[in-house]
N, C-alpha and C. Protein backbone atom coordinates (compact mmCIF):
# COMPACT_ATOMS: atom_id res chain seq x y z
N UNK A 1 108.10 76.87 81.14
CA UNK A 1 107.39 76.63 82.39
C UNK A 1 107.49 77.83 83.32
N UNK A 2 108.69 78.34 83.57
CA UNK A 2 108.82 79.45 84.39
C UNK A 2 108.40 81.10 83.99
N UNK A 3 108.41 81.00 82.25
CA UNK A 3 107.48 81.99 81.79
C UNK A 3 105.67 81.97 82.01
N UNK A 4 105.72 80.70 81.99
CA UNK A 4 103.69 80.91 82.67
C UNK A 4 103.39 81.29 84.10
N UNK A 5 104.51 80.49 85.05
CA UNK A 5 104.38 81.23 86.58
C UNK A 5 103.97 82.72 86.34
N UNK A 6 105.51 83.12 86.06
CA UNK A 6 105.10 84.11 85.87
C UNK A 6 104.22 85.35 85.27
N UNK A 7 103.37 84.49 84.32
CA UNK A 7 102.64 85.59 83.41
C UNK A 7 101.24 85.02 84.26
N UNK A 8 101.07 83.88 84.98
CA UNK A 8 100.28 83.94 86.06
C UNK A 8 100.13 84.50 87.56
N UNK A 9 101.34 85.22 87.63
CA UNK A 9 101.89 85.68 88.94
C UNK A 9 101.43 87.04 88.56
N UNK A 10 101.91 87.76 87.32
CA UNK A 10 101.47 89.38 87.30
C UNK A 10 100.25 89.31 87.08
N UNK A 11 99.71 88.23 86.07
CA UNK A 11 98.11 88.51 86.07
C UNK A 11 96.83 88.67 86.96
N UNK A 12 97.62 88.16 88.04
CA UNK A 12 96.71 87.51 89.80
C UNK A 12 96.97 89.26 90.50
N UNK A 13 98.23 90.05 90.28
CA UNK A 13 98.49 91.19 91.26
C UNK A 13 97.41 92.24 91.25
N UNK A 14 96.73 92.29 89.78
CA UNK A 14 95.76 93.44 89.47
C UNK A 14 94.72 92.94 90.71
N UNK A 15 94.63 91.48 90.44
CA UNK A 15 93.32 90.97 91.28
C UNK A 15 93.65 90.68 92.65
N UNK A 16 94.42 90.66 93.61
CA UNK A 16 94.81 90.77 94.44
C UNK A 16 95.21 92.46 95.59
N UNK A 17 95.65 93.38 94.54
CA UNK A 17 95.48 94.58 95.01
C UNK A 17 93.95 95.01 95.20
N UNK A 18 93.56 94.83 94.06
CA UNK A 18 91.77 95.31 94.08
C UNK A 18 91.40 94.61 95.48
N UNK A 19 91.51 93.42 95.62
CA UNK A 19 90.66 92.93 96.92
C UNK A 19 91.12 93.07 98.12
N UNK A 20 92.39 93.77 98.08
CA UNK A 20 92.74 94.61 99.44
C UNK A 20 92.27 95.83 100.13
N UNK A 21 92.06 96.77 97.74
CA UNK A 21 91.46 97.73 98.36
C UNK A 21 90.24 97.86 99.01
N UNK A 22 89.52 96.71 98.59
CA UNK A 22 88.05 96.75 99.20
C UNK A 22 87.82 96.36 100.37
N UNK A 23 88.67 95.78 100.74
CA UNK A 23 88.73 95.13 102.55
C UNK A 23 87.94 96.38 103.73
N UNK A 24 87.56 95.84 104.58
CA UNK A 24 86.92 97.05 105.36
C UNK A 24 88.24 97.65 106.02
N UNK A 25 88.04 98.58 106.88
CA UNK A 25 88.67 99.76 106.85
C UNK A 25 88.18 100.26 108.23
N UNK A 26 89.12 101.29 109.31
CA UNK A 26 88.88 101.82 110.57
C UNK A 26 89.89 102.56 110.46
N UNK A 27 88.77 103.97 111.31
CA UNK A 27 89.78 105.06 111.67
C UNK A 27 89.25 105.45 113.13
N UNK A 28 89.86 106.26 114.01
CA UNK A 28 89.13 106.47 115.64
C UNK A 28 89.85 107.74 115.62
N UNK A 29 89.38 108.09 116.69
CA UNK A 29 89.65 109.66 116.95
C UNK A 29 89.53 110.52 116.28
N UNK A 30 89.86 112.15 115.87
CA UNK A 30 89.69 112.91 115.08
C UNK A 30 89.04 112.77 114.32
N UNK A 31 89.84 111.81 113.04
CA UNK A 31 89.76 112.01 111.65
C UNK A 31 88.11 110.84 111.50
N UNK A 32 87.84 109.91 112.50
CA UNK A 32 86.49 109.71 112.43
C UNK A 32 85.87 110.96 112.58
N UNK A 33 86.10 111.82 113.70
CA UNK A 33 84.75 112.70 114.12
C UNK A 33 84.55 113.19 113.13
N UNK A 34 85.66 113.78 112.40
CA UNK A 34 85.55 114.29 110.89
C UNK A 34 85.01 114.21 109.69
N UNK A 35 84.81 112.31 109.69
CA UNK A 35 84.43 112.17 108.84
C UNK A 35 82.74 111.70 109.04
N UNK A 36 82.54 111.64 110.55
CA UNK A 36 81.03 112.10 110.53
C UNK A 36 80.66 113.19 110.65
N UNK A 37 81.62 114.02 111.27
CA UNK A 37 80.92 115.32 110.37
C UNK A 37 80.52 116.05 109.54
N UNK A 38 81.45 115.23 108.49
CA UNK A 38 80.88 115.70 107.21
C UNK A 38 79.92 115.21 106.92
N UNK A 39 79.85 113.89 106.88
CA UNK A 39 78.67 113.07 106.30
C UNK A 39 77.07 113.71 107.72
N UNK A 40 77.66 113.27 108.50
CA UNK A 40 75.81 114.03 109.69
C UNK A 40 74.54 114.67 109.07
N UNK A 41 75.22 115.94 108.30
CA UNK A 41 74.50 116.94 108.34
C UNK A 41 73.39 116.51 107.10
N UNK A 42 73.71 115.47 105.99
CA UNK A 42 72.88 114.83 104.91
C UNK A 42 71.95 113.35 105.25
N UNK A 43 72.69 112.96 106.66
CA UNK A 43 72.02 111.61 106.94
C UNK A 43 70.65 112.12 107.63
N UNK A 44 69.97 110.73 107.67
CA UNK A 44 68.46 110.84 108.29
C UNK A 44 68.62 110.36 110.12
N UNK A 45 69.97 111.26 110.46
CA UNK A 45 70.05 111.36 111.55
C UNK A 45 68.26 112.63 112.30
N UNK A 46 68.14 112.40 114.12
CA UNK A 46 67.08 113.24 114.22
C UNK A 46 68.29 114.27 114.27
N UNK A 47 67.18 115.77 114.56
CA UNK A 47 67.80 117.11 114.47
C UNK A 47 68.76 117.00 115.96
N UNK A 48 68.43 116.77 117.03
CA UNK A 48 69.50 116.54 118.00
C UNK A 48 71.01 115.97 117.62
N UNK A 49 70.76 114.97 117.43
CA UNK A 49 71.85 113.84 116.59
C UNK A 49 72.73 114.96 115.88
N UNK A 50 72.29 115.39 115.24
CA UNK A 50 72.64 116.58 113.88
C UNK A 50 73.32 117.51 114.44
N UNK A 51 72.51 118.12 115.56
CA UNK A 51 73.41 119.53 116.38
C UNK A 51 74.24 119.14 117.03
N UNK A 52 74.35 117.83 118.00
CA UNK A 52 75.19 117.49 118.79
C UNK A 52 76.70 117.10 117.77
N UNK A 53 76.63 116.24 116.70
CA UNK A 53 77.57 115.95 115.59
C UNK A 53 78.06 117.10 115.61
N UNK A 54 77.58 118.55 115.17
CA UNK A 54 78.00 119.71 114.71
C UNK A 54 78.64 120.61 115.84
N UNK A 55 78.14 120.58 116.82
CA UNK A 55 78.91 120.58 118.06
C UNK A 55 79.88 120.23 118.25
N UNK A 56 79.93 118.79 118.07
CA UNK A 56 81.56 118.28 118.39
C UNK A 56 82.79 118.64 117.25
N UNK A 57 82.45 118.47 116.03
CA UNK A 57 83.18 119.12 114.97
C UNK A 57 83.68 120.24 115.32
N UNK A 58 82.73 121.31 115.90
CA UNK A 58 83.31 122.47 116.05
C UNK A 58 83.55 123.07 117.05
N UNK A 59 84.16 121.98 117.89
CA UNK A 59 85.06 121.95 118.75
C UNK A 59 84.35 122.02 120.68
N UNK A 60 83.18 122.05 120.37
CA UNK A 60 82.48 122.01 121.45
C UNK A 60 81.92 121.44 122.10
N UNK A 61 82.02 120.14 123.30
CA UNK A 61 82.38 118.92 123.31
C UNK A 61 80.81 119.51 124.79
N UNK A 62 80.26 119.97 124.75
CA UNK A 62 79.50 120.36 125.94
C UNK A 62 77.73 120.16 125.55
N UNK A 63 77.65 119.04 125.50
CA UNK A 63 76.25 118.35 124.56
C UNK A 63 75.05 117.88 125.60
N UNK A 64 74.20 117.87 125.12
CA UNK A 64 73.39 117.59 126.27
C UNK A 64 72.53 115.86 125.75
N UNK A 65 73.71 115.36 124.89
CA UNK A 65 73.29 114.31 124.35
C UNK A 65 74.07 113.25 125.00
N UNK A 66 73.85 112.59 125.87
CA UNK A 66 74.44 111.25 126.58
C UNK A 66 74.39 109.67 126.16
N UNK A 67 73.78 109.45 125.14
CA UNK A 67 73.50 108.35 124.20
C UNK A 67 74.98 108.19 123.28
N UNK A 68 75.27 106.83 122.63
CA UNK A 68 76.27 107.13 121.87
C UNK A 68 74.75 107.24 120.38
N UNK A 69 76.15 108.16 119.37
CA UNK A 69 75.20 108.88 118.12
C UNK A 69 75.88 107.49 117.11
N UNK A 70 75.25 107.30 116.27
CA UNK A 70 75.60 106.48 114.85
C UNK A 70 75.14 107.23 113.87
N UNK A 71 76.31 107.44 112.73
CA UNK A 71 75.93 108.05 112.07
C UNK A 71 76.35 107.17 110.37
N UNK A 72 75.98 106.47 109.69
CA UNK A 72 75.84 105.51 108.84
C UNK A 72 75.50 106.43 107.43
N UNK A 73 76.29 105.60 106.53
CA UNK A 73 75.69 106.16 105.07
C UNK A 73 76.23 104.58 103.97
N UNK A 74 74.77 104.26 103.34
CA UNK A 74 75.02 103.07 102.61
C UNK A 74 76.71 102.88 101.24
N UNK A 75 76.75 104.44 101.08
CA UNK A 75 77.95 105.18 100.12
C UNK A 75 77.99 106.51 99.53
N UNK A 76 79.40 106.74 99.75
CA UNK A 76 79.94 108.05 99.45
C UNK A 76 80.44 108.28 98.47
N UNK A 77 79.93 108.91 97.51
CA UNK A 77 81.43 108.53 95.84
C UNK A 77 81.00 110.16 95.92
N UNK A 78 82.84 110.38 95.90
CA UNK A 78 82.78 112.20 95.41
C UNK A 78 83.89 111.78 94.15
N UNK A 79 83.47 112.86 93.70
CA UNK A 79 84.20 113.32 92.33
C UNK A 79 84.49 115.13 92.20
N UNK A 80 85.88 115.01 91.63
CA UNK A 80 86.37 115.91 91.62
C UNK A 80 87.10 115.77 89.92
N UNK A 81 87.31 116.94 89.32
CA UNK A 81 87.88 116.92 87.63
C UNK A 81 88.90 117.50 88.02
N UNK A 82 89.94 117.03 87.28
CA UNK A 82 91.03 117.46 87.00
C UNK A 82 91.43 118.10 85.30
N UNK A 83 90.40 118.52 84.82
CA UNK A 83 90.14 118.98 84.07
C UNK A 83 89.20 120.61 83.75
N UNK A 84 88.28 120.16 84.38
CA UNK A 84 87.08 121.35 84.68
C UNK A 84 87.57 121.38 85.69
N UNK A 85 88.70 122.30 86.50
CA UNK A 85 88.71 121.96 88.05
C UNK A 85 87.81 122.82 88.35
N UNK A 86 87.01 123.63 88.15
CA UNK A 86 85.75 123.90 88.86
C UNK A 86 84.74 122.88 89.53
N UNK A 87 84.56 121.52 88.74
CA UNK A 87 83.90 120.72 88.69
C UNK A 87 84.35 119.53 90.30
N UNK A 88 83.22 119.38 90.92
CA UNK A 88 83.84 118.74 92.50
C UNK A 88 82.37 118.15 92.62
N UNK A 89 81.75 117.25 93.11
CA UNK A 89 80.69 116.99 93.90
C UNK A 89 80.76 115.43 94.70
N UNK A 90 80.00 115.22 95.37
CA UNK A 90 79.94 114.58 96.30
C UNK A 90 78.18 113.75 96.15
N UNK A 91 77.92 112.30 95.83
CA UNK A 91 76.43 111.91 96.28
C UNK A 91 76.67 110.98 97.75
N UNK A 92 76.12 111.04 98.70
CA UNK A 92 75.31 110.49 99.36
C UNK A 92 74.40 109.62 99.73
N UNK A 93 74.57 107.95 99.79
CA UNK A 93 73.19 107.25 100.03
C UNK A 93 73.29 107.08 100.94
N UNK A 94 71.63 106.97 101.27
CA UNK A 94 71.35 106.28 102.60
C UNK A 94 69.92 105.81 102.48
N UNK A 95 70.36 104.66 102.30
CA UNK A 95 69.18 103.39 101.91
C UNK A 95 68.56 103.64 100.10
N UNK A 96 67.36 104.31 100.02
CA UNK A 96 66.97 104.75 99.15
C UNK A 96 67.24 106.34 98.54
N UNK A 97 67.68 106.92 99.63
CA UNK A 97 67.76 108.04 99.42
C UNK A 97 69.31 108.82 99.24
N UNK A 98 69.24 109.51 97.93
CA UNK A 98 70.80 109.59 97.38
C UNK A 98 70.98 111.35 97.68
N UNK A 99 71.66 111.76 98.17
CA UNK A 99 71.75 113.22 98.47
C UNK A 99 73.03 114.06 97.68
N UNK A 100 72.92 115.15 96.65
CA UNK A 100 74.03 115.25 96.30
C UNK A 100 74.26 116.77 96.78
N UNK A 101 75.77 116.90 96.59
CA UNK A 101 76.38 118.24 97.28
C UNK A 101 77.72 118.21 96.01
N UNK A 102 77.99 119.92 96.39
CA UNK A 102 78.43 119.99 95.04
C UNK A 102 79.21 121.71 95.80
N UNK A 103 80.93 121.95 94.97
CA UNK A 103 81.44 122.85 95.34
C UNK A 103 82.14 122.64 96.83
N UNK A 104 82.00 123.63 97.63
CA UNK A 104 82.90 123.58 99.06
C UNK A 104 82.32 122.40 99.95
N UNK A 105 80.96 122.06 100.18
CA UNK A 105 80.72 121.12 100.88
C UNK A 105 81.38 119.79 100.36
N UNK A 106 81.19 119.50 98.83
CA UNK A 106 81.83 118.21 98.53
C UNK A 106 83.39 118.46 98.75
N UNK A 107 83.97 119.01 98.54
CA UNK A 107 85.44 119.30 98.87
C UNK A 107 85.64 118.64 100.07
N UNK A 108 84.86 119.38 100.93
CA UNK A 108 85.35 119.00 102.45
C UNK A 108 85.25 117.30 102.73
N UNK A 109 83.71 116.76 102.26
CA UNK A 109 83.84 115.13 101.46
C UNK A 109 84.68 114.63 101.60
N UNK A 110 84.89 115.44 100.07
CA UNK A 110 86.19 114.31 99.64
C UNK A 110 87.40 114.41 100.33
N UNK A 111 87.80 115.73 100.48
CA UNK A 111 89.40 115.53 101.97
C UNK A 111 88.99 115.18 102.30
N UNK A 112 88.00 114.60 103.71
CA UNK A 112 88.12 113.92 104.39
C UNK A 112 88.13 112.47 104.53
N UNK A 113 87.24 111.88 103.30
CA UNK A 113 87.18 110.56 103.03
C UNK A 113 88.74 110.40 102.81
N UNK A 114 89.60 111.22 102.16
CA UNK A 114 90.99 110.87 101.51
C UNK A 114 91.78 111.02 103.01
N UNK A 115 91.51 111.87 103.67
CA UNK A 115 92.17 111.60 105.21
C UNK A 115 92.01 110.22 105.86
N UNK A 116 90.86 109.74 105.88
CA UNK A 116 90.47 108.35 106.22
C UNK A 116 90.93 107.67 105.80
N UNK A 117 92.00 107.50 104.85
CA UNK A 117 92.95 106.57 104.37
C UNK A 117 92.17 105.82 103.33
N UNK A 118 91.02 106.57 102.40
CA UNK A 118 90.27 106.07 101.38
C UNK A 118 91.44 106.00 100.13
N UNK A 119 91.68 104.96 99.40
CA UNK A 119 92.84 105.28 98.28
C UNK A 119 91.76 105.92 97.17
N UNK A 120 92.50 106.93 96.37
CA UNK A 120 91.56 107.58 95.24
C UNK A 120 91.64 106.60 93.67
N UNK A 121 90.97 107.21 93.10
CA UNK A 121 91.22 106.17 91.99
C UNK A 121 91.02 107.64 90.50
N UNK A 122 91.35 107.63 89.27
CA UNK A 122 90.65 108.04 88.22
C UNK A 122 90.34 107.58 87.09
N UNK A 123 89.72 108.28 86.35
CA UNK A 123 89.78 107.97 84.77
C UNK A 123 89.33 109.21 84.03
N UNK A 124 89.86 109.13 82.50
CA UNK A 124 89.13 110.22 81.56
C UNK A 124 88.83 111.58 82.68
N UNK A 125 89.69 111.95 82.90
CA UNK A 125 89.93 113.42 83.91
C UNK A 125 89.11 113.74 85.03
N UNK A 126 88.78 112.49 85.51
CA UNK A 126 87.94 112.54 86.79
C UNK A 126 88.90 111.81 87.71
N UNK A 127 88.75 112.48 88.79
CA UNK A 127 89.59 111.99 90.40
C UNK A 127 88.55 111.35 91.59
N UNK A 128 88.46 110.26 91.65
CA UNK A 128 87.34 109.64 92.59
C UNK A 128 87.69 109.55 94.21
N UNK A 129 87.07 109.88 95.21
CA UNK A 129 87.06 108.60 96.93
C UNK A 129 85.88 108.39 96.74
N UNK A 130 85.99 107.21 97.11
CA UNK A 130 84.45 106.50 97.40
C UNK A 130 84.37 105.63 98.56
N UNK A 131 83.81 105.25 99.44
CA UNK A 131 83.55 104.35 100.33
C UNK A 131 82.26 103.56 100.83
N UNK A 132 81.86 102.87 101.02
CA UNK A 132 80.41 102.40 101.50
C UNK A 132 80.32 101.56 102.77
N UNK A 133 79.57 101.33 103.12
CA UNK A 133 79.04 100.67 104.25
C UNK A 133 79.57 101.62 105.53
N UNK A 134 79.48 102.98 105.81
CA UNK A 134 79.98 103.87 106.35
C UNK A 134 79.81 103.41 108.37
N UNK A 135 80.14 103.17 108.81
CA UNK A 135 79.54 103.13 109.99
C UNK A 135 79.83 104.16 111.32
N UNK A 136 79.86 105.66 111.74
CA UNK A 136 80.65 106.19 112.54
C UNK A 136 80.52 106.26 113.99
N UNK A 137 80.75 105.77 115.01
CA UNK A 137 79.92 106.21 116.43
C UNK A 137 81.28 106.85 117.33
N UNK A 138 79.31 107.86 117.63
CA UNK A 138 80.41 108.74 118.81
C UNK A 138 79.59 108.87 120.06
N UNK A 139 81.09 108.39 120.97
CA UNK A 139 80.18 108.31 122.35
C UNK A 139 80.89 109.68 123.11
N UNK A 140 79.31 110.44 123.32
CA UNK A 140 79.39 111.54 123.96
C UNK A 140 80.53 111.85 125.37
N UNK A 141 80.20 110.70 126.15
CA UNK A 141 80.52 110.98 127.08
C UNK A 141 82.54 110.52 127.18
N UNK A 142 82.54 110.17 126.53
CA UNK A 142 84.73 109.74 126.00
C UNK A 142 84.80 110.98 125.36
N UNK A 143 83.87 111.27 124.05
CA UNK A 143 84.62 112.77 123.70
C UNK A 143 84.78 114.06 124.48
N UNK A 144 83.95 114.05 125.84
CA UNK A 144 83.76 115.07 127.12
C UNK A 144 85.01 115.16 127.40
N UNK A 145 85.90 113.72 127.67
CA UNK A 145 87.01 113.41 128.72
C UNK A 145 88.48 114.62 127.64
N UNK A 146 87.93 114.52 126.52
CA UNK A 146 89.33 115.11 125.60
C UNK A 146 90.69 114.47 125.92
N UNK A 147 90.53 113.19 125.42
CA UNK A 147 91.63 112.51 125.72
C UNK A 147 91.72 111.65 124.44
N UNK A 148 91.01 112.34 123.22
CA UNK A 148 91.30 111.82 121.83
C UNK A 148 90.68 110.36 121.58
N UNK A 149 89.61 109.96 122.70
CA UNK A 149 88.43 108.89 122.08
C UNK A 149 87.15 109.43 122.00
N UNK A 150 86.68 108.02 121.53
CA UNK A 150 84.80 108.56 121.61
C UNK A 150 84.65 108.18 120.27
N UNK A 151 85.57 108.27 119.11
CA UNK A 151 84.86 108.44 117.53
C UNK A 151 85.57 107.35 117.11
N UNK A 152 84.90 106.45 116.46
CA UNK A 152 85.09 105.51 115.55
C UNK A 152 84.19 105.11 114.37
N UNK A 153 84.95 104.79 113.03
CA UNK A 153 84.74 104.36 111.93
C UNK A 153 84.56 103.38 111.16
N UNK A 154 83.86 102.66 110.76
CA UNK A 154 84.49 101.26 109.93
C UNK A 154 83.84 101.42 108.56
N UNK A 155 84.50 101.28 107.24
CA UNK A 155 83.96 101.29 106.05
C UNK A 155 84.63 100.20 105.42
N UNK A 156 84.07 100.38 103.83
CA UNK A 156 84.54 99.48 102.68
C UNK A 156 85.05 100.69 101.82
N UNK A 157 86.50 100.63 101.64
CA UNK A 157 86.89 101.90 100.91
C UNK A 157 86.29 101.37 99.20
N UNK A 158 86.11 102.41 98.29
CA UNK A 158 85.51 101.60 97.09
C UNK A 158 84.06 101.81 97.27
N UNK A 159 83.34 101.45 96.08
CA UNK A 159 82.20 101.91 95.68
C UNK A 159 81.49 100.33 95.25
């Protein structure tokens, strides 16, 4: 009797971790702005949206954009080899439209999704982050104050 608990107890943990990892997910400050910055520059944000994002990334908080920005992506799966380590890329959806990047841009990707507290996963010599339902907003006028608000995140870590 106490051998089935248990061979029902380890069998439930595989399925129980998995549905933690997928739980949604929040990050604020920085390591959001970060991680819409990476993602901005591929979304069907307008070109304002785009410069102002790139602005704040790089450190220049003096925008002439007073709206808060959303910057959304349906999912992120980068891949990186641990094998070919030459081999790195990054796709992109957003809605219908899948955008891929590949080399230093996906790099930056994937650190940052892995900063976001995305857990990685692999197989057969591939190293995965993935996340979806991306949601990032930044309100212009909190990131002005430089008092480490304004940017927030919410995802589904997982693919």
């Amino acid at each position: 009797m106490r051998l089935g608990r248990l061979m029902i107890l380890a069998c439930s943990l595989p399925l129980a971790s998995s549905a933690a990892w997928a739980a949604p997910a929040t990050t604020s400050g920085s390591v959001a702005l970060a991680l819409a910055g990476v993602v901005a520059p591929y979304s069907p944000l307008p070109a304002t949206e785009k410069k102002a994002v790139a602005a704040f990334f790089n450190g220049d908080s003096d925008v002439h954009v007073i709206r808060k920005i959303t910057v959304t992506a349906d999912k992120v799966v980068c891949r990186a080899s641990n094998v070919d380590i030459t081999s790195r890329s990054c796709a992109l959806t957003f809605g219908s439209r899948t955008h891929t990047v590949r080399g230093r841009e996906a790099n930056a990707i994937y650190a940052t999704v892995a900063l976001a507290g995305v857990p990685g996963d692999g197989a057969a010599g591939t190293i995965y982050e993935a996340l979806s339902k991306l949601s990032c907003t930044l309100d212009p006028k909190v990131i002005k104050d430089k008092a480490g608000g304004g940017a927030d995140c919410s995802f589904e870590p997982g693919n």
